[in-house]
C-alpha atoms as a PDB file:
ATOM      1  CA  UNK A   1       7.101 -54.595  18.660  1.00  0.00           C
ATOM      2  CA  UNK A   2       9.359 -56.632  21.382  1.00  0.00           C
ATOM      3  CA  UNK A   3      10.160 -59.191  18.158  1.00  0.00           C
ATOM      4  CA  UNK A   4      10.878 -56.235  15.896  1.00  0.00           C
ATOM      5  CA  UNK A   5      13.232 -53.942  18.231  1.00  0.00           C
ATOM      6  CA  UNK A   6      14.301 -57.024  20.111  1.00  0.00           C
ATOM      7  CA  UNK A   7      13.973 -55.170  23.264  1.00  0.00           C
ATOM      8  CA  UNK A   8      11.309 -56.167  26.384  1.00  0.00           C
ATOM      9  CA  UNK A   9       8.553 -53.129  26.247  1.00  0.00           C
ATOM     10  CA  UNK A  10       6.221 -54.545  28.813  1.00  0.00           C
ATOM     11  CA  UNK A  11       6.034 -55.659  32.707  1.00  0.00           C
ATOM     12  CA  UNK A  12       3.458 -58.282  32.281  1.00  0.00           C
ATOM     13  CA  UNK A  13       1.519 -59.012  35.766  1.00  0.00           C
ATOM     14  CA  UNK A  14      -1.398 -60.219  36.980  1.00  0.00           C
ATOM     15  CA  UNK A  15      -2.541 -56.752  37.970  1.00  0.00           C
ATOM     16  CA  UNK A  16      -1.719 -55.615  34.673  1.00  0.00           C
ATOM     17  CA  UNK A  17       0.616 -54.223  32.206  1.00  0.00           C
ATOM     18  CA  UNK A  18       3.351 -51.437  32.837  1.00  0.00           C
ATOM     19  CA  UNK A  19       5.766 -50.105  30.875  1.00  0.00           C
ATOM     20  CA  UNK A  20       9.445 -51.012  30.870  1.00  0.00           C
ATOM     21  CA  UNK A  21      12.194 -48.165  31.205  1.00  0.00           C
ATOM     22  CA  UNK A  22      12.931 -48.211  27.337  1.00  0.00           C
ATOM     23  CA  UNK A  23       9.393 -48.579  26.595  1.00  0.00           C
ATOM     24  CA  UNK A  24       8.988 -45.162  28.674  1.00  0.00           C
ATOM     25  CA  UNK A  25      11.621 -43.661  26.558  1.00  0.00           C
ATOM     26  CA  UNK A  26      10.272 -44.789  22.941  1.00  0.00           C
ATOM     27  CA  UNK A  27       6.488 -43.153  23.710  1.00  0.00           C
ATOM     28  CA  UNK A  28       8.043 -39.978  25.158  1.00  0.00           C
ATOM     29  CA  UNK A  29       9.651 -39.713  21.500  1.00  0.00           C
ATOM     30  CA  UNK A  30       6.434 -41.087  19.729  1.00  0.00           C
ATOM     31  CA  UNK A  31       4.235 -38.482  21.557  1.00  0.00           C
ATOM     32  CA  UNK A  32       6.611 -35.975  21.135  1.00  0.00           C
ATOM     33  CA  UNK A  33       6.387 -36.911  17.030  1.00  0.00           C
ATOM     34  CA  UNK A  34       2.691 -37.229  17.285  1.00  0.00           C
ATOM     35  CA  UNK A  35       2.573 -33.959  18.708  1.00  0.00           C
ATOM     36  CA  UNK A  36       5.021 -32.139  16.832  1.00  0.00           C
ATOM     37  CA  UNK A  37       2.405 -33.362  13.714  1.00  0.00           C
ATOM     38  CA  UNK A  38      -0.467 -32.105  14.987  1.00  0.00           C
ATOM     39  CA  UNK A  39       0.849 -28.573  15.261  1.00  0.00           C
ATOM     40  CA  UNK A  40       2.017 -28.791  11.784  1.00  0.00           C
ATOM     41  CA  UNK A  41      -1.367 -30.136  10.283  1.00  0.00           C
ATOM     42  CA  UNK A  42      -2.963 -27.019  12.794  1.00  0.00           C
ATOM     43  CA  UNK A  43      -0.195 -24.630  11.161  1.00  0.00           C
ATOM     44  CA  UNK A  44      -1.352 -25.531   7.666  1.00  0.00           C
ATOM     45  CA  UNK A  45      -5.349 -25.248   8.093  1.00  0.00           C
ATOM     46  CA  UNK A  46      -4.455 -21.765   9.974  1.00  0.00           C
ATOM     47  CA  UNK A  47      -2.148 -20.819   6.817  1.00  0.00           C
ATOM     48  CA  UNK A  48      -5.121 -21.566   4.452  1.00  0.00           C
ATOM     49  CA  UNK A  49      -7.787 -19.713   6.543  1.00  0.00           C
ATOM     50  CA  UNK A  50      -5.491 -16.866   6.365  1.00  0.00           C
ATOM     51  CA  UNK A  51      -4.863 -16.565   2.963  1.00  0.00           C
ATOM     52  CA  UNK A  52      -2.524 -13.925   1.712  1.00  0.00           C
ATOM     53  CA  UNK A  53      -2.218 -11.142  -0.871  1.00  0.00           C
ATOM     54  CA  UNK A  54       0.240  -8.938  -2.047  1.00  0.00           C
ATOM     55  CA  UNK A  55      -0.438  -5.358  -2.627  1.00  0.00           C
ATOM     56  CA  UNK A  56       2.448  -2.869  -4.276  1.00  0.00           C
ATOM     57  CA  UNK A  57       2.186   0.686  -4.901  1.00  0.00           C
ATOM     58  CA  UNK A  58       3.817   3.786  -4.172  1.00  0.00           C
ATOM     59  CA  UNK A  59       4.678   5.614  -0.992  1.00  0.00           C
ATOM     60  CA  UNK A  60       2.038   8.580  -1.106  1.00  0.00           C
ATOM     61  CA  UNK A  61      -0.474   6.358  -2.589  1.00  0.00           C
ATOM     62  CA  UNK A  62      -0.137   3.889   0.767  1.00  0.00           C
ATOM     63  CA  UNK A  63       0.442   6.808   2.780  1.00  0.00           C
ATOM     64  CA  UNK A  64      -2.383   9.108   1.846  1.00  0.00           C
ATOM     65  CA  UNK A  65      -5.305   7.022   0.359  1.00  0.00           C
ATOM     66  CA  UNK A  66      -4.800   3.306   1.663  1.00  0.00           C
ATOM     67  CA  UNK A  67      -3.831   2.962   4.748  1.00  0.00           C
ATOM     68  CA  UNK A  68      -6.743   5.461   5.914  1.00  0.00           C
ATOM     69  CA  UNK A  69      -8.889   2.945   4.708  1.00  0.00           C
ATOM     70  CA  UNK A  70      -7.542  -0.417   5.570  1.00  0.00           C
ATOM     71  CA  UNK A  71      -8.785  -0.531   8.597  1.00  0.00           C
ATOM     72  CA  UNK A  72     -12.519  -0.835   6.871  1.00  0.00           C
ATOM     73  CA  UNK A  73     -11.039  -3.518   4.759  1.00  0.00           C
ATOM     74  CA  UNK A  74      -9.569  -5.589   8.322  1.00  0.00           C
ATOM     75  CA  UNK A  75     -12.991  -5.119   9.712  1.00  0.00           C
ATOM     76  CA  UNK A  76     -14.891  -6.627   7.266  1.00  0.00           C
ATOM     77  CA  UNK A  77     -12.617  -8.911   5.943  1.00  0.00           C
ATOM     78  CA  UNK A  78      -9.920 -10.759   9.056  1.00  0.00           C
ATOM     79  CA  UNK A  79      -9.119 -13.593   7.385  1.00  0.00           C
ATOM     80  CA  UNK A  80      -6.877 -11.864   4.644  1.00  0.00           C
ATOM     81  CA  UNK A  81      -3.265 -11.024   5.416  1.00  0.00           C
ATOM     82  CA  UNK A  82      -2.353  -8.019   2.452  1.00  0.00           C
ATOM     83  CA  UNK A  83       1.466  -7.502   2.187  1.00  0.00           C
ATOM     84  CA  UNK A  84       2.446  -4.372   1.318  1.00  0.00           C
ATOM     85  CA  UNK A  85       5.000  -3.811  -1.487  1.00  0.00           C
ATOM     86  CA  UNK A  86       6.251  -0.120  -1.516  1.00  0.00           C
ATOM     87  CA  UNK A  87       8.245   1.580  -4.360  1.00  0.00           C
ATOM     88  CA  UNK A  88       8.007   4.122  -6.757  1.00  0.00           C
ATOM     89  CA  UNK A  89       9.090   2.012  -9.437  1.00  0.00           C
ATOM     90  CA  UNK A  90       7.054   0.729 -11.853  1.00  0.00           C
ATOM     91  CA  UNK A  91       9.124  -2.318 -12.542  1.00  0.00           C
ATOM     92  CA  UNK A  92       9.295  -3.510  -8.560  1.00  0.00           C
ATOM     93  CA  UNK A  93       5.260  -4.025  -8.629  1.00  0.00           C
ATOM     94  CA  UNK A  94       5.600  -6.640 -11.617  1.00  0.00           C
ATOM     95  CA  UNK A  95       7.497  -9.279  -9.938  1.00  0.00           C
ATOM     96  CA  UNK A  96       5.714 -12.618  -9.252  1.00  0.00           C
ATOM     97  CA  UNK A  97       5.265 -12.205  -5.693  1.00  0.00           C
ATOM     98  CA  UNK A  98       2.562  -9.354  -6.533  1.00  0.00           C
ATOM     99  CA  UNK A  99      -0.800 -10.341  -6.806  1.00  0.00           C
ATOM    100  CA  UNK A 100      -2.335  -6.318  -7.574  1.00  0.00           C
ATOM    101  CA  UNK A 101      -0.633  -3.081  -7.763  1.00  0.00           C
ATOM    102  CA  UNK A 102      -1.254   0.750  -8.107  1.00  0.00           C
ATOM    103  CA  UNK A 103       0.541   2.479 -10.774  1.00  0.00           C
ATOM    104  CA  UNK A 104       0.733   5.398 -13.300  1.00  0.00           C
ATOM    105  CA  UNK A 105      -2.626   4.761 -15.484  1.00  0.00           C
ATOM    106  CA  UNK A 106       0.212   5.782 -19.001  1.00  0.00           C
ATOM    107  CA  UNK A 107       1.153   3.725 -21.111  1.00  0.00           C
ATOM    108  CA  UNK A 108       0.263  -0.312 -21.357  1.00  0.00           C
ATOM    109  CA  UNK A 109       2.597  -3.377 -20.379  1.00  0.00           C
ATOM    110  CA  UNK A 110       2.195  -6.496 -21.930  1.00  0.00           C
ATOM    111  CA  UNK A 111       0.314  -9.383 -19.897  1.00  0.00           C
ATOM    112  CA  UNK A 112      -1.663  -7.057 -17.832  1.00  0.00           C
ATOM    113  CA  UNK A 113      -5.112  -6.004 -16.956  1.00  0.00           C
ATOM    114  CA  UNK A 114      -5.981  -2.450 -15.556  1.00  0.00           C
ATOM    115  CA  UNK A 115      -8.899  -0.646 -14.032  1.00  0.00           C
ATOM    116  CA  UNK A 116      -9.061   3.051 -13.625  1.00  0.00           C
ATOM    117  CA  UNK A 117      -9.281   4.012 -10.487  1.00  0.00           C
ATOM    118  CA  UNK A 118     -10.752   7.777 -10.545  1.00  0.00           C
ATOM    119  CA  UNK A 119     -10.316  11.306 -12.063  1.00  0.00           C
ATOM    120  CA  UNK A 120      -8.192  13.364 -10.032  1.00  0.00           C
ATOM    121  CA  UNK A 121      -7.196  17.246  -9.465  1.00  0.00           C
ATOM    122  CA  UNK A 122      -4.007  18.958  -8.833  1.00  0.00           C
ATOM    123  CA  UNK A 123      -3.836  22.226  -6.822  1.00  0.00           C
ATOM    124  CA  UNK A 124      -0.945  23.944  -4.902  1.00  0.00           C
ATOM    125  CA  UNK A 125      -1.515  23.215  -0.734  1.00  0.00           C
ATOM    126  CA  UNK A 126       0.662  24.515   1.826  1.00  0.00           C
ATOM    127  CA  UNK A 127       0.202  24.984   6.140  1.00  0.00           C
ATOM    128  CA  UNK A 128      -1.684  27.293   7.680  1.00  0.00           C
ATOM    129  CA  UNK A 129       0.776  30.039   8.837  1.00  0.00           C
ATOM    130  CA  UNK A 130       1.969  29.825   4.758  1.00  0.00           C
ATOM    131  CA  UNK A 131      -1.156  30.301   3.401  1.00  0.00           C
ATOM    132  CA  UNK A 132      -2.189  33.381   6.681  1.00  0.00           C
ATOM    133  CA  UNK A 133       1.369  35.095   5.429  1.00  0.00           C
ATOM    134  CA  UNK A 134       0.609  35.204   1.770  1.00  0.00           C
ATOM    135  CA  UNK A 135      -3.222  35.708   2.144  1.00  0.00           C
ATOM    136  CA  UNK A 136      -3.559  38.341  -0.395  1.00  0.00           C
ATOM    137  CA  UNK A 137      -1.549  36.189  -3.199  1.00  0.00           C
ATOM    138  CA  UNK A 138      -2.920  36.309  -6.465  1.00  0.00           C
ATOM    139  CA  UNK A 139      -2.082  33.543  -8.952  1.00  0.00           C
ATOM    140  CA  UNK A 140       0.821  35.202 -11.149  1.00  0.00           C
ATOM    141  CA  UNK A 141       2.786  35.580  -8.013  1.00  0.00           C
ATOM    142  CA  UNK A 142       3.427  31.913  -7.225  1.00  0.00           C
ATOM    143  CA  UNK A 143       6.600  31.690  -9.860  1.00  0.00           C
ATOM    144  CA  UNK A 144       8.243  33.977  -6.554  1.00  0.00           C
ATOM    145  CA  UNK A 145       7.232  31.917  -3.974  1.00  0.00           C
ATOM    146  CA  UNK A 146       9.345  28.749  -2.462  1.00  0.00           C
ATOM    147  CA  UNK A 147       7.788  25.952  -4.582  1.00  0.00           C
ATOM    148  CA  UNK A 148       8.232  22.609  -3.643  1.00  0.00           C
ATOM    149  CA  UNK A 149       8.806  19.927  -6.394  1.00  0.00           C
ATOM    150  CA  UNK A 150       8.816  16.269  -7.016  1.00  0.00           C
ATOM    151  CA  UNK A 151      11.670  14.339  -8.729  1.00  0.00           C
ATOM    152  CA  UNK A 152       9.030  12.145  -9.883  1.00  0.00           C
ATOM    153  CA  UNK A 153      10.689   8.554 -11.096  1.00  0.00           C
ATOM    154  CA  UNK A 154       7.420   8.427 -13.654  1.00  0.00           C
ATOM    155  CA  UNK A 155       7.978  11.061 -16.011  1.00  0.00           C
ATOM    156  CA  UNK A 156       4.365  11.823 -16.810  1.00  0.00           C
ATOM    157  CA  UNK A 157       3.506  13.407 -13.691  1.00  0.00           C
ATOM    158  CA  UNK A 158       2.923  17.411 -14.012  1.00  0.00           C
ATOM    159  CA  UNK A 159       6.041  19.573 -11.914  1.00  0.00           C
ATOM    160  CA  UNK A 160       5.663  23.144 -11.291  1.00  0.00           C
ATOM    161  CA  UNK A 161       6.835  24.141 -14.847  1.00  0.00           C
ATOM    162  CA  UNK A 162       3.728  22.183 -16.475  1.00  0.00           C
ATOM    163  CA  UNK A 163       1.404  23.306 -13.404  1.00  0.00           C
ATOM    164  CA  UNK A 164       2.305  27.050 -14.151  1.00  0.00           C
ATOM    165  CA  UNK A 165       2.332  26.450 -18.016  1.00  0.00           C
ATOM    166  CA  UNK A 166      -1.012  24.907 -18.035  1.00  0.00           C
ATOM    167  CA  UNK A 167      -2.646  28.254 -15.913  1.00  0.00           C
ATOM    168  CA  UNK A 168      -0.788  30.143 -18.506  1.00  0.00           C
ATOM    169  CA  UNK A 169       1.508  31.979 -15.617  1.00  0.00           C
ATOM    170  CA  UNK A 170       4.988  33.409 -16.538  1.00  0.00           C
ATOM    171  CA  UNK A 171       7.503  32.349 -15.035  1.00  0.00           C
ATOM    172  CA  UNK A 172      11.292  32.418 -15.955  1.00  0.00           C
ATOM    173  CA  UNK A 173      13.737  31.036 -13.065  1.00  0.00           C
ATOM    174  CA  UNK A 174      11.777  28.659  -9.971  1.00  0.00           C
ATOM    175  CA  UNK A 175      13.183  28.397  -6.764  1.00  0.00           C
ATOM    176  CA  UNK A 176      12.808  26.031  -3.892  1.00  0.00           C
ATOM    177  CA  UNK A 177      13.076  22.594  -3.209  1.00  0.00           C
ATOM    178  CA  UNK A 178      12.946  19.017  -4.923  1.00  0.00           C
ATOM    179  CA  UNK A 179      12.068  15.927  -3.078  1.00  0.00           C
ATOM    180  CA  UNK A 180      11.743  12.384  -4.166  1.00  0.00           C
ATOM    181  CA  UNK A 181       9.064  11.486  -1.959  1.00  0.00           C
ATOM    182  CA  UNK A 182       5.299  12.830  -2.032  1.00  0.00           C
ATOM    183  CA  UNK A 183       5.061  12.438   1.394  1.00  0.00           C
ATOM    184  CA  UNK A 184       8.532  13.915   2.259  1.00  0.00           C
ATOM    185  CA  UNK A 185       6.809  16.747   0.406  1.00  0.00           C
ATOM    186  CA  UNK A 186       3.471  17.294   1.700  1.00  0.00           C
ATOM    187  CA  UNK A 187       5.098  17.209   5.291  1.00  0.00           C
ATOM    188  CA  UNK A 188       7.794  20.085   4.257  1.00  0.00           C
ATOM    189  CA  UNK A 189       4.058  21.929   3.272  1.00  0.00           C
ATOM    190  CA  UNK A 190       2.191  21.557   6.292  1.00  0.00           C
ATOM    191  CA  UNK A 191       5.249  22.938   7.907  1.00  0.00           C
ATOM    192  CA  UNK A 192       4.877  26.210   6.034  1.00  0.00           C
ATOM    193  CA  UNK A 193       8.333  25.922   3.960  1.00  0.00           C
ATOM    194  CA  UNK A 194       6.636  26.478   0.770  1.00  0.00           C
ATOM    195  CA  UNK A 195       4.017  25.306  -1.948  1.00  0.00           C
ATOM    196  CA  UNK A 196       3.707  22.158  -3.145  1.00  0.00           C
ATOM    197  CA  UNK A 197       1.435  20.420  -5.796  1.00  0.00           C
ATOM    198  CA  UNK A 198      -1.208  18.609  -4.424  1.00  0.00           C
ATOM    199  CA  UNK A 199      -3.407  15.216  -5.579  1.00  0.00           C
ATOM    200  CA  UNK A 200      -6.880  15.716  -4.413  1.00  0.00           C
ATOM    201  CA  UNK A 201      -7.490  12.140  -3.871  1.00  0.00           C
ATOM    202  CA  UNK A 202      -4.281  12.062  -1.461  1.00  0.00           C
ATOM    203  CA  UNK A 203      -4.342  15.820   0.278  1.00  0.00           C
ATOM    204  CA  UNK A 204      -8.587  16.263   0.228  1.00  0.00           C
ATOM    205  CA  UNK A 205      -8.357  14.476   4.059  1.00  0.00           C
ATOM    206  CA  UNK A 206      -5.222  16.708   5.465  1.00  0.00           C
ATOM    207  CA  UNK A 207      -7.269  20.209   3.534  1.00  0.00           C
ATOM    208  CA  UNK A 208     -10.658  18.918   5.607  1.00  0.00           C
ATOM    209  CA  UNK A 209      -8.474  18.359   8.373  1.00  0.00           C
ATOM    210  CA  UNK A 210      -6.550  21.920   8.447  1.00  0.00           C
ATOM    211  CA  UNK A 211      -2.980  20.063   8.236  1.00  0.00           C
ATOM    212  CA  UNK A 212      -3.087  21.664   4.395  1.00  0.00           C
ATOM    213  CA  UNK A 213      -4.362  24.472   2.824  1.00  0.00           C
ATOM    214  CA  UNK A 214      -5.146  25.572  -0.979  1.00  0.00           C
ATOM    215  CA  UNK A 215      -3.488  28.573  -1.968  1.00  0.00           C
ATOM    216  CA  UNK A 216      -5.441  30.241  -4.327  1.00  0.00           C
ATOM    217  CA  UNK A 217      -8.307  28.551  -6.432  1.00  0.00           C
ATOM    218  CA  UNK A 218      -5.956  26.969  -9.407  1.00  0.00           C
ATOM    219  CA  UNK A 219      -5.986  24.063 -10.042  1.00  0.00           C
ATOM    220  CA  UNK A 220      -5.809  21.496 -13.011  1.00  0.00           C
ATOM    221  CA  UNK A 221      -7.032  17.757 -13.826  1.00  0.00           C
ATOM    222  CA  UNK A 222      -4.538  15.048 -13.217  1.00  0.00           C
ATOM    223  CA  UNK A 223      -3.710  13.856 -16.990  1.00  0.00           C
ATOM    224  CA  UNK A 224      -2.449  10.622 -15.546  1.00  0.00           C
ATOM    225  CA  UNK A 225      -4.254   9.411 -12.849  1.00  0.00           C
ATOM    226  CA  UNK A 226      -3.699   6.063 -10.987  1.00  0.00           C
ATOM    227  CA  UNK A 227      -4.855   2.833 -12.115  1.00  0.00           C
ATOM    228  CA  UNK A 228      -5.163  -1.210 -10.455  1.00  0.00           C
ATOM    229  CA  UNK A 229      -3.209  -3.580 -12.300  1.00  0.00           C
ATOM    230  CA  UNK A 230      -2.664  -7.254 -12.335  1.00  0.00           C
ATOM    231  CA  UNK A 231      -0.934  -9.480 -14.408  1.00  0.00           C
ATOM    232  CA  UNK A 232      -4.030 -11.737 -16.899  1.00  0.00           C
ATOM    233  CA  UNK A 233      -1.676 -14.509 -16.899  1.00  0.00           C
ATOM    234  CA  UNK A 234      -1.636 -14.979 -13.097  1.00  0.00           C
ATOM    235  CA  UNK A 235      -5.164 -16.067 -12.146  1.00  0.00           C
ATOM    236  CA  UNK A 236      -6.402 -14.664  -9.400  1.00  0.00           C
ATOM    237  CA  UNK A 237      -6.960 -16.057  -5.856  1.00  0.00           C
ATOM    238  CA  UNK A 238     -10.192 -15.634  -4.447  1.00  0.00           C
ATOM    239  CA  UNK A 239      -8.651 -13.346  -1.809  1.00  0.00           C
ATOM    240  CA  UNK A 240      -7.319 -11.294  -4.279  1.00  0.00           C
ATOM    241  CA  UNK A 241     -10.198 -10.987  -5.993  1.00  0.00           C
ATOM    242  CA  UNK A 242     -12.024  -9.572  -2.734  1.00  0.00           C
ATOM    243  CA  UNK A 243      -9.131  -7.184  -2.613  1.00  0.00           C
ATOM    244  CA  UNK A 244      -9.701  -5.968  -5.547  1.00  0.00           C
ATOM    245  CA  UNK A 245     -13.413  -5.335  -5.559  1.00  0.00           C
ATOM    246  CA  UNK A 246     -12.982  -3.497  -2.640  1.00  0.00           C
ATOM    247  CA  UNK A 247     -10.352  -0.878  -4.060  1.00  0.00           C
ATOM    248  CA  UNK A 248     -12.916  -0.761  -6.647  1.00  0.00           C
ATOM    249  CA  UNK A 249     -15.816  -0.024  -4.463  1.00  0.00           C
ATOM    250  CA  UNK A 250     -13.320   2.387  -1.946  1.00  0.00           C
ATOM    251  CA  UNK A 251     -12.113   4.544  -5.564  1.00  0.00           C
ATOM    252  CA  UNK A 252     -15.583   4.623  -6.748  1.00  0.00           C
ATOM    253  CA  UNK A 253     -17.391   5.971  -3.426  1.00  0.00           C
ATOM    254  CA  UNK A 254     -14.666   8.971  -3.782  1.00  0.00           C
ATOM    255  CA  UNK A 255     -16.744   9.948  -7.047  1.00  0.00           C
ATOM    256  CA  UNK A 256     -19.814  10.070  -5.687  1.00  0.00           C
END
């Protein structure tokens, strides 16, 4: 090393060997390098223990059925890190970042493999002091009542008008108000400003928990229902899979 840098590294002596001041100098940097590639080798096995997958669906569907449940998933499974994707657009959940989304079960895109998730029910919910001041409501009087309605981006979705057309109720002129959230929505109904539309598999928790109530006994099946997609051309990782199978398992125990 002395013939290479031409510099004098060592103090030779009969005691021993010591270092000379540039010597010091050149193993603080070595060390230092040594060091620095140690944490990066530790970085990378850490990385790969904790692999990651990314998860997109909507707002109310994170809101209301899977972040209740995440927890169970953490629990059993700490080594996966899920990023969450959140739009109501279709199109946002099919870029390549996204390993599995939740969408709209219409329709079929090209490239892509779905699972049903479950069959679901739609009934009006509001809050509590709604539902005490219109206790004696009976089902043709909802048309007067403030609805609230969705400006849903996915066009299949039932509103009001196909609610009330479905139950056969007349109705000429609705009044209320639109929102283009579902959670925005539901939180304008447990605050007794009107009536919305409720998804069983989102609202059943807040009804059991007294947030909501059902306002009268109408109610219709859900003739779209939500699905978990992926795209067939993008294998899946292992994690993913596990992910997967457990949305499975978490829609199917609702049916049971």
């Amino acid at each position: 090393m002395e013939d290479e840098l031409g510099v004098k590294l060592f103090i030779r002596e009969k005691s021993g060997v010591q270092l000379t001041p540039s010597a010091q100098d050149l193993f603080a940097e070595v060390a230092a390098s040594f060091s620095r590639c140690a944490n990066a080798i530790q970085a990378v096995k850490l990385d790969q223990r904790r692999a990651n997958v990314t998860f997109a669906c909507t707002d109310g569907f994170a809101t209301f059925w899977l972040m209740p449940r995440m927890q169970e998933f953490w629990s059993r499974y700490p080594h996966i890190s899920v990023n969450h994707l959140i739009s109501e657009h279709v199109r946002d959940m099919r870029n390549a970042e996204v390993d599995l989304f939740v969408r709209p079960a219409s329709g079929a895109w090209p490239n892509e493999r779905t699972e049903m998730l479950f069959d679901d029910l739609i009934y009006p919910v509001c809050g509590p002091e709604f539902a005490e001041r219109h206790r004696d409501i009976i089902p043709s009087d909802l048309p007067d009542l403030p609805l609230l309605d969705m400006d849903w981006v996915n066009l299949d979705w039932p509103r009001w008008l196909e609610f009330l057309q479905a139950q056969a109720i007349p109705h000429q002129g609705l009044r209320g108000q639109r929102f283009g959230q579902l959670s925005v929505m539901l939180s304008a109904a447990a605050a007794n400003q009107g009536v919305g539309l409720g998804w069983d598999s989102l609202v059943r928790p807040l009804v059991e928990e007294g947030r909501l109530v059902r306002l009268t006994n109408l109610s219709m099946p859900d003739p779209v229902g939500f699905c978990l997609a992926w795209n067939e051309r993008k294998p899946l990782s292992p994690s993913a899979i596990i992910l997967k199978d457990w949305i499975l398992e978490q829609a199917r125990a609702m049916q049971s």
